[in-house]
C-alpha atoms as a PDB file:
ATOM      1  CA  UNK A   1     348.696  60.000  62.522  1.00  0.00           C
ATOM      2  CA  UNK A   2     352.188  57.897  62.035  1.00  0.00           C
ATOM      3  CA  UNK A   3     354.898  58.188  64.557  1.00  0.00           C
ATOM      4  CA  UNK A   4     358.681  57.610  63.332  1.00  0.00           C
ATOM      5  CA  UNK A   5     359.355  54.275  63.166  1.00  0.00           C
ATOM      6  CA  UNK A   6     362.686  53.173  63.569  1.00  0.00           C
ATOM      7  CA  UNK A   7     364.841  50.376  62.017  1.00  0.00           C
ATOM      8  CA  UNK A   8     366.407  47.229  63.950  1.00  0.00           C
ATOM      9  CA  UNK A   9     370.240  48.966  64.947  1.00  0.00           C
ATOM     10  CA  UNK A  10     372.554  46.794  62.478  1.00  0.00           C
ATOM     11  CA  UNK A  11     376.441  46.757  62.055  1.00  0.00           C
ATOM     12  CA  UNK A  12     377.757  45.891  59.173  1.00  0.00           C
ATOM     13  CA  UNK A  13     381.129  43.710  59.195  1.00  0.00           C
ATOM     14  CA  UNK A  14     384.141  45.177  57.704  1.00  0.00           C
ATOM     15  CA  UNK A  15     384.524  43.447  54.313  1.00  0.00           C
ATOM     16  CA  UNK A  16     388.140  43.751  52.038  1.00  0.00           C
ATOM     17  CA  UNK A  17     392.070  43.906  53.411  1.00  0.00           C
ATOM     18  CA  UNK A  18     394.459  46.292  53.555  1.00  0.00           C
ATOM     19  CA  UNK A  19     394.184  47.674  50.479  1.00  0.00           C
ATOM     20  CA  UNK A  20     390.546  48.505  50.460  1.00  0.00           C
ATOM     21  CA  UNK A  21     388.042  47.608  53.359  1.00  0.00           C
ATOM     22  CA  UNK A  22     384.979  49.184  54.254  1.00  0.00           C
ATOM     23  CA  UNK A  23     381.223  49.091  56.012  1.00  0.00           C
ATOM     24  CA  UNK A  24     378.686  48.487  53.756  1.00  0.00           C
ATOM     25  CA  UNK A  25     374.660  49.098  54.304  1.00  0.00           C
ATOM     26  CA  UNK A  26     372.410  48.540  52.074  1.00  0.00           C
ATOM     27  CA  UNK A  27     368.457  49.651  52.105  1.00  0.00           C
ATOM     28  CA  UNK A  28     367.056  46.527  51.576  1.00  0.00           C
ATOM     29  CA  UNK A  29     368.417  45.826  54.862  1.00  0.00           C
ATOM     30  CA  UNK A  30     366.402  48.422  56.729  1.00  0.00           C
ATOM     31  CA  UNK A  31     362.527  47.799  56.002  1.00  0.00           C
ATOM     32  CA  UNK A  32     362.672  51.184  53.278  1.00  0.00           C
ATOM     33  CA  UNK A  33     363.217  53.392  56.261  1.00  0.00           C
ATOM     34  CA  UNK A  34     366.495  54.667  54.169  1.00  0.00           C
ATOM     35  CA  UNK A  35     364.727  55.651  50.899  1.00  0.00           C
ATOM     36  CA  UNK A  36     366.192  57.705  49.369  1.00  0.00           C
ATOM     37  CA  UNK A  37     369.379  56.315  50.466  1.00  0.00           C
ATOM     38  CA  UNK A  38     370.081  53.167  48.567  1.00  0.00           C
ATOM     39  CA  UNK A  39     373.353  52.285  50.723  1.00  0.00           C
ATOM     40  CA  UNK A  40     376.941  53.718  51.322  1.00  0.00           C
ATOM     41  CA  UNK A  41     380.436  52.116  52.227  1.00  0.00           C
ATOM     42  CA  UNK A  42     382.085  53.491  55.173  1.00  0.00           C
ATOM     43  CA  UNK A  43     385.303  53.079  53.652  1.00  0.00           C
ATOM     44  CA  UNK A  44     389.316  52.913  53.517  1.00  0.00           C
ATOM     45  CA  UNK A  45     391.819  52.718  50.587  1.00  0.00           C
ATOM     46  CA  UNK A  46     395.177  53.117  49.174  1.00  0.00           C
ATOM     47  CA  UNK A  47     394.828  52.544  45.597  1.00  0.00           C
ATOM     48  CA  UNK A  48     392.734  52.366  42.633  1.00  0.00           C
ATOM     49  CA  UNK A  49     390.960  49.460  42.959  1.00  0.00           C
ATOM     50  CA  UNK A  50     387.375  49.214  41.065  1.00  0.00           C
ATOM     51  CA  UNK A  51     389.048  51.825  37.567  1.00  0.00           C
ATOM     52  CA  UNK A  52     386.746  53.246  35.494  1.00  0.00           C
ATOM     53  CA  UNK A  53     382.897  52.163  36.375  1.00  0.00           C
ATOM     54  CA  UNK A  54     379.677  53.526  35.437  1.00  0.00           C
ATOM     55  CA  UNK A  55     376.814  54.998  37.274  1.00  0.00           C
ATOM     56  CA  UNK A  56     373.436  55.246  35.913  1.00  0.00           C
ATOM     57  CA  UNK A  57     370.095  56.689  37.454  1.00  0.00           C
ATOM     58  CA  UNK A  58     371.553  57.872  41.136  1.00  0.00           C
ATOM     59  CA  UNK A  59     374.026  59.154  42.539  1.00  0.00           C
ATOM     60  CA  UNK A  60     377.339  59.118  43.826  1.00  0.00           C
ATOM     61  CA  UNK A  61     378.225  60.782  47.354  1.00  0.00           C
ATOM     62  CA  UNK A  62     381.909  61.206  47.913  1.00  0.00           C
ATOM     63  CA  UNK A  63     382.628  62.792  51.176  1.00  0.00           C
ATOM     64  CA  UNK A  64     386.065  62.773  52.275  1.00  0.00           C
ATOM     65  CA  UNK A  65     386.548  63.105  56.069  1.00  0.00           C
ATOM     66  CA  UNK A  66     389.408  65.675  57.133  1.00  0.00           C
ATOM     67  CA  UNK A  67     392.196  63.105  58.254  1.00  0.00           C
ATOM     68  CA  UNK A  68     391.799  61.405  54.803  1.00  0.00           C
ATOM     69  CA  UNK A  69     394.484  61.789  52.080  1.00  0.00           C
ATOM     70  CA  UNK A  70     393.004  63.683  48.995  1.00  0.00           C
ATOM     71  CA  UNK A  71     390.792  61.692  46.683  1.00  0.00           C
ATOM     72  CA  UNK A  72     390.854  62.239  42.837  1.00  0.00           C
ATOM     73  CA  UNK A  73     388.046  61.658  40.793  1.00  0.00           C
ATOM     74  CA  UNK A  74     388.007  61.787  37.069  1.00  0.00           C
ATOM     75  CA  UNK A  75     384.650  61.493  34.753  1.00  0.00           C
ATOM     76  CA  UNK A  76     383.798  60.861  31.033  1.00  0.00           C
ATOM     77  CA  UNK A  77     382.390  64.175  30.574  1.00  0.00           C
ATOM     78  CA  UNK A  78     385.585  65.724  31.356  1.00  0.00           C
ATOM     79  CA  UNK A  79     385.535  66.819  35.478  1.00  0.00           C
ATOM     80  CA  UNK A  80     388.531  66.447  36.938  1.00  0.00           C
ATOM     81  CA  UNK A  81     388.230  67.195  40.926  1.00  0.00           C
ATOM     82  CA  UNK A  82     390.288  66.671  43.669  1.00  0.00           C
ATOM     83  CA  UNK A  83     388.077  65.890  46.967  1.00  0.00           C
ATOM     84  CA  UNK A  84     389.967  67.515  49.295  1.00  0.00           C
ATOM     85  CA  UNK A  85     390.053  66.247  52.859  1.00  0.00           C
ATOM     86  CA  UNK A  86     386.834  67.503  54.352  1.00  0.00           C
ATOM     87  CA  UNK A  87     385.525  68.285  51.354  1.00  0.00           C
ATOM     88  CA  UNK A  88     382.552  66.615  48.958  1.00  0.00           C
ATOM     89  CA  UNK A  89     381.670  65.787  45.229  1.00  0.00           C
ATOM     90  CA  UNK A  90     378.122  65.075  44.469  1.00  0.00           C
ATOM     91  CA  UNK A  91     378.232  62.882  40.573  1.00  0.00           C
ATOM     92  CA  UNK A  92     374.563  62.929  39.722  1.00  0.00           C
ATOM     93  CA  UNK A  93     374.907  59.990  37.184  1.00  0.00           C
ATOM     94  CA  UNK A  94     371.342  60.947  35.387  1.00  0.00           C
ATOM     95  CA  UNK A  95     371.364  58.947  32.317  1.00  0.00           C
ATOM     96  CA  UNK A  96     374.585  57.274  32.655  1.00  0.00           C
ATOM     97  CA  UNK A  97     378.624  58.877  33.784  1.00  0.00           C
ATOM     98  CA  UNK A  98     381.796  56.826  33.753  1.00  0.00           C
ATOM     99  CA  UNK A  99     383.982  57.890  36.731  1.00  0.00           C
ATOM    100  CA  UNK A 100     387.538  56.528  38.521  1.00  0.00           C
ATOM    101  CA  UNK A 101     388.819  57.781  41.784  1.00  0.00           C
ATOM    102  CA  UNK A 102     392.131  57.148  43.595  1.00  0.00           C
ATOM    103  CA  UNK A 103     394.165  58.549  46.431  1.00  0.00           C
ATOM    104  CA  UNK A 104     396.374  60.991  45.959  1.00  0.00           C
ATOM    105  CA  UNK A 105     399.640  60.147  45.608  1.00  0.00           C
ATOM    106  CA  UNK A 106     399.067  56.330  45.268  1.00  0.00           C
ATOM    107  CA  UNK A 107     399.372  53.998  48.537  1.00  0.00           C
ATOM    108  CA  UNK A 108     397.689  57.332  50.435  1.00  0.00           C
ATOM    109  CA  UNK A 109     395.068  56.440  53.147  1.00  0.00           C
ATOM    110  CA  UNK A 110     391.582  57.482  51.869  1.00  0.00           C
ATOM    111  CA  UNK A 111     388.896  57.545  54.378  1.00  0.00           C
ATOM    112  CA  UNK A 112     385.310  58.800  53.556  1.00  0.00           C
ATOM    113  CA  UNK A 113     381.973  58.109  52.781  1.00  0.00           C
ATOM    114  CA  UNK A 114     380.599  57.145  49.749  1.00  0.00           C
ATOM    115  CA  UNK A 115     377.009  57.613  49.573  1.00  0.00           C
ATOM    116  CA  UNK A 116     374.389  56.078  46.520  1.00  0.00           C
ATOM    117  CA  UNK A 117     371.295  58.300  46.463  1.00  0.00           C
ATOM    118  CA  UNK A 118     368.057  57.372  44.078  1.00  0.00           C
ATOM    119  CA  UNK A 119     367.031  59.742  41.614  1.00  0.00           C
ATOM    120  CA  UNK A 120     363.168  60.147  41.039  1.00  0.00           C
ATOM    121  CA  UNK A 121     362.133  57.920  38.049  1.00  0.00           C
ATOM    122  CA  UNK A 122     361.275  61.167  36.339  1.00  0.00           C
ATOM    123  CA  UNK A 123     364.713  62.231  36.651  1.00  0.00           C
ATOM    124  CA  UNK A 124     366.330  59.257  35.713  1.00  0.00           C
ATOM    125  CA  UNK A 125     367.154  60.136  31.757  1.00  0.00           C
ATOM    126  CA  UNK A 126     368.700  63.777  32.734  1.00  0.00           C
ATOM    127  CA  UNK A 127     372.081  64.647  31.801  1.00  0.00           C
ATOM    128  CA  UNK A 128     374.476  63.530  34.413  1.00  0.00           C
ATOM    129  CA  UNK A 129     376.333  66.700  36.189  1.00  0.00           C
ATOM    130  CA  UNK A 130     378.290  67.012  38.840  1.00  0.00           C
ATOM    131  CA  UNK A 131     378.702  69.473  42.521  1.00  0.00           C
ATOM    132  CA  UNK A 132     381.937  70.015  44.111  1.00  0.00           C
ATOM    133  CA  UNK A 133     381.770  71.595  47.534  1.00  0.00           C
ATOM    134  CA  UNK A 134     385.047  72.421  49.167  1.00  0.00           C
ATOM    135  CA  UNK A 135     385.897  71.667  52.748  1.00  0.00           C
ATOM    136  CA  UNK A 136     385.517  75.681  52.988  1.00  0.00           C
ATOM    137  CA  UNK A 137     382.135  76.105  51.828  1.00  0.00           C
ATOM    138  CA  UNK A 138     381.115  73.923  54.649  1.00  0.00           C
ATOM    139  CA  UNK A 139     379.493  75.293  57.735  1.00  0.00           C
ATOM    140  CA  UNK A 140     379.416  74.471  61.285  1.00  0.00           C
ATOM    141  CA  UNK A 141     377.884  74.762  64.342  1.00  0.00           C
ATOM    142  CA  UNK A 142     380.146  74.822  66.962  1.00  0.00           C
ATOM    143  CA  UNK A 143     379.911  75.084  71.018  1.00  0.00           C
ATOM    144  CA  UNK A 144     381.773  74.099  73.756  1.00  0.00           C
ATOM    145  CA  UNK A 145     382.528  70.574  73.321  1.00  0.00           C
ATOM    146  CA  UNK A 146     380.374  70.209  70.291  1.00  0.00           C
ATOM    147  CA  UNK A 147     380.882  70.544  66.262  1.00  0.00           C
ATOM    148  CA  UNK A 148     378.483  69.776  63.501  1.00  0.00           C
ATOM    149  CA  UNK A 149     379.786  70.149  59.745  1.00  0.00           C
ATOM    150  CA  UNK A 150     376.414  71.023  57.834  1.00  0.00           C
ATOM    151  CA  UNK A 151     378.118  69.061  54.851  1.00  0.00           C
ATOM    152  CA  UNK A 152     374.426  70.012  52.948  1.00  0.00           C
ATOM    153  CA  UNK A 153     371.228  70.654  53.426  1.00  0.00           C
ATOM    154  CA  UNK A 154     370.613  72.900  57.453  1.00  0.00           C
ATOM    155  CA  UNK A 155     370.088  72.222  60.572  1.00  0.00           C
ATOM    156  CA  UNK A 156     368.463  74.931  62.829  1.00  0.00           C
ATOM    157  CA  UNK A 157     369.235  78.294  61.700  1.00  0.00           C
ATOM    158  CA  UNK A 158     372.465  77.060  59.983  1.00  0.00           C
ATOM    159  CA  UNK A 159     372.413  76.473  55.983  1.00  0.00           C
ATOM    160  CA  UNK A 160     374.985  75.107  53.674  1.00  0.00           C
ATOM    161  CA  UNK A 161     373.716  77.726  50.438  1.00  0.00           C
ATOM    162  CA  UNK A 162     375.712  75.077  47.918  1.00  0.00           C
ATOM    163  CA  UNK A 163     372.594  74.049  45.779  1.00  0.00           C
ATOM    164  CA  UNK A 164     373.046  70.149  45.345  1.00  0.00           C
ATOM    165  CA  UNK A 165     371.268  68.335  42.614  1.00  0.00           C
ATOM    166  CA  UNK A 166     368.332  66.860  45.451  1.00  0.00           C
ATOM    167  CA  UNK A 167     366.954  68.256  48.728  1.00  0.00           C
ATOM    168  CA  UNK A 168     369.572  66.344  50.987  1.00  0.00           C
ATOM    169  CA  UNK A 169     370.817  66.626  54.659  1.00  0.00           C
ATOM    170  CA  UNK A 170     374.364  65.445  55.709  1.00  0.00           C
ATOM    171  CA  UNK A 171     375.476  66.544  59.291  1.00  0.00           C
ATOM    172  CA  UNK A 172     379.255  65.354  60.564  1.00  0.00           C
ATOM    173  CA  UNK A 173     378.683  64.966  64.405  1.00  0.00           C
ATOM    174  CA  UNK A 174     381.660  65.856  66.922  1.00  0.00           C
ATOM    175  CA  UNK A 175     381.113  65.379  70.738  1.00  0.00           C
ATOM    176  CA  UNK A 176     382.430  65.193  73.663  1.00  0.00           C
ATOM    177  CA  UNK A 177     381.785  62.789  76.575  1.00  0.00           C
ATOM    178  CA  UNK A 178     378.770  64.721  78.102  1.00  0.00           C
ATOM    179  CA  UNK A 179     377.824  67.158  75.837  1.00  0.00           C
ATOM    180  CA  UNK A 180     374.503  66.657  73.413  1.00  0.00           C
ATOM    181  CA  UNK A 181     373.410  67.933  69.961  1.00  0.00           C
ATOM    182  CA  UNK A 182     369.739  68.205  68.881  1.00  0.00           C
ATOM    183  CA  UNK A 183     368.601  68.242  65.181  1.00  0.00           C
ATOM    184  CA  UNK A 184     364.245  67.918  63.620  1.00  0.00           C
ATOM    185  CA  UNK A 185     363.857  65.762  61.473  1.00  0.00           C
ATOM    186  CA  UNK A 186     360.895  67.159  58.725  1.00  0.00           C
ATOM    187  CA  UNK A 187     357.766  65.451  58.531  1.00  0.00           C
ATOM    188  CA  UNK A 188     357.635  62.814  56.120  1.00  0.00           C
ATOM    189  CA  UNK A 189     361.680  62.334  55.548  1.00  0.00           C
ATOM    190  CA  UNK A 190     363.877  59.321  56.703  1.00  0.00           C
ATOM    191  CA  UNK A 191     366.975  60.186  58.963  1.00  0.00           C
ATOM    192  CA  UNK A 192     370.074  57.519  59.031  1.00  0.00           C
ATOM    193  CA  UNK A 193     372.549  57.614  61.637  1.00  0.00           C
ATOM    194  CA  UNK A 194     376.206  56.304  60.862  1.00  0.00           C
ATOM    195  CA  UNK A 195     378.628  55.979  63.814  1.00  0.00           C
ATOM    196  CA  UNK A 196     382.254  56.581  63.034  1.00  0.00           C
ATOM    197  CA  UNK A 197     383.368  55.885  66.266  1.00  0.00           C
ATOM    198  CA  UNK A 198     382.072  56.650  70.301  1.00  0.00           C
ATOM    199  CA  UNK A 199     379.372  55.701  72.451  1.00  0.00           C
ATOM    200  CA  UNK A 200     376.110  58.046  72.336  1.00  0.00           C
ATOM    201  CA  UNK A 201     372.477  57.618  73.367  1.00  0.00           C
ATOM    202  CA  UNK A 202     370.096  58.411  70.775  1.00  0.00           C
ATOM    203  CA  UNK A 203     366.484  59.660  71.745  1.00  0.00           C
ATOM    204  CA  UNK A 204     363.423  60.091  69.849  1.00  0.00           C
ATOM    205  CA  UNK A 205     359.820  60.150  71.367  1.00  0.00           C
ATOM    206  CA  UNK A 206     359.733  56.793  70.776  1.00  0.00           C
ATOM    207  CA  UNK A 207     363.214  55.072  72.193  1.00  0.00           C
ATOM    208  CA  UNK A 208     366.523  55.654  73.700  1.00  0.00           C
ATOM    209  CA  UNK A 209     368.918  53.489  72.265  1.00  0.00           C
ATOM    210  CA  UNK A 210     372.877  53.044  73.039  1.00  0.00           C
ATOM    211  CA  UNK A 211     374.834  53.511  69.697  1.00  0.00           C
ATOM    212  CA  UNK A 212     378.804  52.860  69.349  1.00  0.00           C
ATOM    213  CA  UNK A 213     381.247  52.321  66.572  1.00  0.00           C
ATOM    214  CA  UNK A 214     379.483  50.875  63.582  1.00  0.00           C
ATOM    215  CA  UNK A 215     376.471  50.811  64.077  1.00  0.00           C
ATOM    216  CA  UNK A 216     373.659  52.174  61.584  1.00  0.00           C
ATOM    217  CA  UNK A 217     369.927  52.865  62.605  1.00  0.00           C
ATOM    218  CA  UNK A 218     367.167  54.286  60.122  1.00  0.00           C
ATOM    219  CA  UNK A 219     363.836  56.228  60.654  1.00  0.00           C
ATOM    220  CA  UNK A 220     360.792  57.227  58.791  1.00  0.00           C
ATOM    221  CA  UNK A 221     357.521  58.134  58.190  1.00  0.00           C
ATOM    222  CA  UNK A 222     356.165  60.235  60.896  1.00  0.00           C
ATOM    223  CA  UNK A 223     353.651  62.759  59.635  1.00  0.00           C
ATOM    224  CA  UNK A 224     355.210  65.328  62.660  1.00  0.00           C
ATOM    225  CA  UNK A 225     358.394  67.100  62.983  1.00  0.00           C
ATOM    226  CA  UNK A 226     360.984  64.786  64.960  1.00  0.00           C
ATOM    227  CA  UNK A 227     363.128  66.420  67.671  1.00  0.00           C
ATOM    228  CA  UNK A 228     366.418  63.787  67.400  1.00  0.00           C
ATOM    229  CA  UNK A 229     368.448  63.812  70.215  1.00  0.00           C
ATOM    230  CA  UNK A 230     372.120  62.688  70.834  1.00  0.00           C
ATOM    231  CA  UNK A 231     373.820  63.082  74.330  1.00  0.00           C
ATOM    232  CA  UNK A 232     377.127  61.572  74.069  1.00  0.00           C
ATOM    233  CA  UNK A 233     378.386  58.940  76.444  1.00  0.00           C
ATOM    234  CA  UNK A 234     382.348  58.879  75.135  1.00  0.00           C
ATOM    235  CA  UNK A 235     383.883  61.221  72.911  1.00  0.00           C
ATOM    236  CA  UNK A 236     382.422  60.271  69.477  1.00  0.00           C
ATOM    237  CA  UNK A 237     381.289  61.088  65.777  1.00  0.00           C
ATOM    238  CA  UNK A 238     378.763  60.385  63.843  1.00  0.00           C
ATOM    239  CA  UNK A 239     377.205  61.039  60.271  1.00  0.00           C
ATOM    240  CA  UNK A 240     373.420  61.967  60.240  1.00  0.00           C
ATOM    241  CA  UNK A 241     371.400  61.521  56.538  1.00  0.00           C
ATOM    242  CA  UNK A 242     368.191  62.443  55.907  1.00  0.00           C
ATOM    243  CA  UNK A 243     366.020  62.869  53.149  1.00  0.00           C
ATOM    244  CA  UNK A 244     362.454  62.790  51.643  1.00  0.00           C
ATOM    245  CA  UNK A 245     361.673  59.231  50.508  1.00  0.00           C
ATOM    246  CA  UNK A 246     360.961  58.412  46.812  1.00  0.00           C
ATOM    247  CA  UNK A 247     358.980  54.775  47.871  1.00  0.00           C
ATOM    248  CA  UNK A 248     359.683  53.966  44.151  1.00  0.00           C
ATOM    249  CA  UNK A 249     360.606  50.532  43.248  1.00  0.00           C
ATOM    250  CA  UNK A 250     364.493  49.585  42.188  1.00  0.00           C
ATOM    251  CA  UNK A 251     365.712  47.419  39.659  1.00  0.00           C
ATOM    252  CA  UNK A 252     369.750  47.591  39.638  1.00  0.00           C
ATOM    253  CA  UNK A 253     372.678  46.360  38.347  1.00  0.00           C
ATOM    254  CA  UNK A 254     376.236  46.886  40.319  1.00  0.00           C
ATOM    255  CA  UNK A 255     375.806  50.982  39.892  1.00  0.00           C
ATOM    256  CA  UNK A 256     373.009  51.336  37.734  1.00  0.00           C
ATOM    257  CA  UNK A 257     369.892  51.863  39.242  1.00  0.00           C
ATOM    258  CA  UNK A 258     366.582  52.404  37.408  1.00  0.00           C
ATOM    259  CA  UNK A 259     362.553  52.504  37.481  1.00  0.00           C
ATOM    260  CA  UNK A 260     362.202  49.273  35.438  1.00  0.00           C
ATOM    261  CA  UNK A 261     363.437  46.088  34.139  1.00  0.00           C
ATOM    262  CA  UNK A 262     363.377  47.770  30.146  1.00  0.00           C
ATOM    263  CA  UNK A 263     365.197  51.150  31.692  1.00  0.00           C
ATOM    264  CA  UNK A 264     367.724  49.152  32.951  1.00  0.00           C
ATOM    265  CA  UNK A 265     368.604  46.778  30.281  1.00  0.00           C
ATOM    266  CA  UNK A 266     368.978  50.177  27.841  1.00  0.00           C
ATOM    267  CA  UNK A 267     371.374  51.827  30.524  1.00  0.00           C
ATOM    268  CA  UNK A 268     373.662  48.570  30.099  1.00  0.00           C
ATOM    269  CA  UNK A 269     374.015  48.737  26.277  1.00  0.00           C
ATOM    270  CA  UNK A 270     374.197  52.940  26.309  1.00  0.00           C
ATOM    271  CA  UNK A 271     377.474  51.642  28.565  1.00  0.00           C
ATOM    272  CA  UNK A 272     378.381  49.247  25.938  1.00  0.00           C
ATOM    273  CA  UNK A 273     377.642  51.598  22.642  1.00  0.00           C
ATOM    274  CA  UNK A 274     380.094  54.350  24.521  1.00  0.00           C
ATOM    275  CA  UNK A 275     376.759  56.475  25.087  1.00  0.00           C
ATOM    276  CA  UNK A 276     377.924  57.405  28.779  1.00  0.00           C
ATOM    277  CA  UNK A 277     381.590  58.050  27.347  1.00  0.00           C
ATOM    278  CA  UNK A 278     384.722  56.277  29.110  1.00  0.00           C
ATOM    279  CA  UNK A 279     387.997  56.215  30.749  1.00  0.00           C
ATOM    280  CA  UNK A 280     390.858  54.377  28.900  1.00  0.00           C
ATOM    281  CA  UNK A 281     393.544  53.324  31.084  1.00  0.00           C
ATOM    282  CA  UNK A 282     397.183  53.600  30.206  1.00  0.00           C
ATOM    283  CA  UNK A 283     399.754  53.016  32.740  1.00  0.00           C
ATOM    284  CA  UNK A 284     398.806  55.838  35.325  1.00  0.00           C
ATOM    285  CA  UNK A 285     397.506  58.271  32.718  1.00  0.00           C
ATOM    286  CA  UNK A 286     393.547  57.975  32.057  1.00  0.00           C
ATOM    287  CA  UNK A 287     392.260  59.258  29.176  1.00  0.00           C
ATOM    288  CA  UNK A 288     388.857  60.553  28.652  1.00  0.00           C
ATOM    289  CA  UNK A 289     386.428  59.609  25.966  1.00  0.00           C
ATOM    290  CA  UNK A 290     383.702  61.798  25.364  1.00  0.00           C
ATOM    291  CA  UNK A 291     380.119  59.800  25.207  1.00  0.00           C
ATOM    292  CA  UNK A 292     378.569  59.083  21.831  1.00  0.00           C
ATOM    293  CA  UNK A 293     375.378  61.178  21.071  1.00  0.00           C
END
């Protein structure tokens, strides 16, 4: 019978300047205990800096936290959202998606999390698609002292019904000094903890360990329901992931992530041959192009 084993706690530096910084984990980092996670940025910025990229076999998380500025994001298959503060848009890149986002207006303070999630290798040549859900679909659990945005996925008796394009769970943690929140984790799923800011104990069967601003722990493979326990120490917040691991084997370039060295190189030249589509820029104005069948 396997018990949860639990990552080394690790906190990322703050890479960029004042125009775009951010926290970045990455799974390799963390023994496979993210799977299906492959990484996220914790992250802040004013304008447009990365313009029209693709994204190829995962995808793309953008969760906007409620104090952000609004966050536009534009694809090559025509979607035009704006992520609301609080709110989240899910681009399930499939086969390949070209997308840009940028605060709204321009210079605006962003702050979010942007989440990459593997797609099962069977999935990997779907057509991409995308899931807004607005910050008033979301709901929460809320007691004295204590608020959990069920951003997707449940916890408890509380379900978000949005149907995302994978079985995912995404809790936004508020606490006060004192108070606690308890969430299972299923058998067989990874859980990853992202502290926005705070001091909390976090307590599993196997450990109690301190957590604060920063830091990121993962867990997996128990073959038991895991009772996860948080009893806050200071006021704090937190962002709690979990999912059912793929334990399939990457091969990647910058956002492209597929199931083999061959699947790969043919997701860079569908980018080239305009088979995901693209987004001309001119000036401010960006102008979709429709991908070539």
């Amino acid at each position: 019978m396997n018990k949860l084993v639990l990552s080394t706690v690790i906190t990322p530096e703050v890479q960029g300047d004042e125009q775009f910084f951010a926290r970045k984990a990455r799974s390799k980092d963390f023994d496979g205990l993210m799977d299906p996670i492959i990484g996220f940025d914790h992250f802040e910025l004013k304008h447009d800096i990365f313009g029209p990229h693709p994204h190829a076999g995962m995808s793309a998380i953008s969760y906007v936290f409620e104090d952000s500025a609004p966050y536009h994001s534009i694809d090559s298959l025509g979607n035009n959202v704006l992520i609301t503060a609080g709110s989240l848009l899910w681009t399930y890149a499939g086969k390949g998606v070209v997308h840009s986002e940028f605060p709204v207006p321009d210079g605006a303070t962003v702050e979010g999390l942007q989440l990459f999630v593997n797609i099962p290798a069977a999935k990997k040549q779907q057509a991409p698609k995308s899931v807004f859900i607005d910050h008033s679909q979301i709901p929460e659990i809320t007691e004295e002292g204590v608020r959990i945005r069920v951003i997707c996925g449940k916890s408890g008796d509380v379900i978000n019904k949005i149907e995302t394009p994978e079985v995912l769970t995404m809790l936004h943690v508020f606490l006060e000094a004192g108070k606690e929140f308890a969430h299972t984790l299923p058998a067989q799923w990874s859980g990853t903890i992202i502290v926005i800011e705070g001091y909390f104990d976090f307590i599993t069967n196997q450990a109690t360990t301190e957590l604060e601003e920063g830091m990121v722990i993962s867990g997996a493979h128990s073959d038991n329901d895991e009772l996860l326990k948080f009893i806050a120490i200071t006021n704090c917040q937190f962002i709690l992931i979990s999912g059912k691991p793929l334990n399939e084997t990457l091969f990647s370039k910058g956002a492209m992530v597929m199931d083999s060295e061959q699947a790969l190189s043919d997701a860079i030249e569908n980018y080239k041959n305009g088979k995901m589509g693209f987004i001309e820029m001119e000036g401010e104005s960006r102008n979709v192009i429709q991908p070539i069948e």
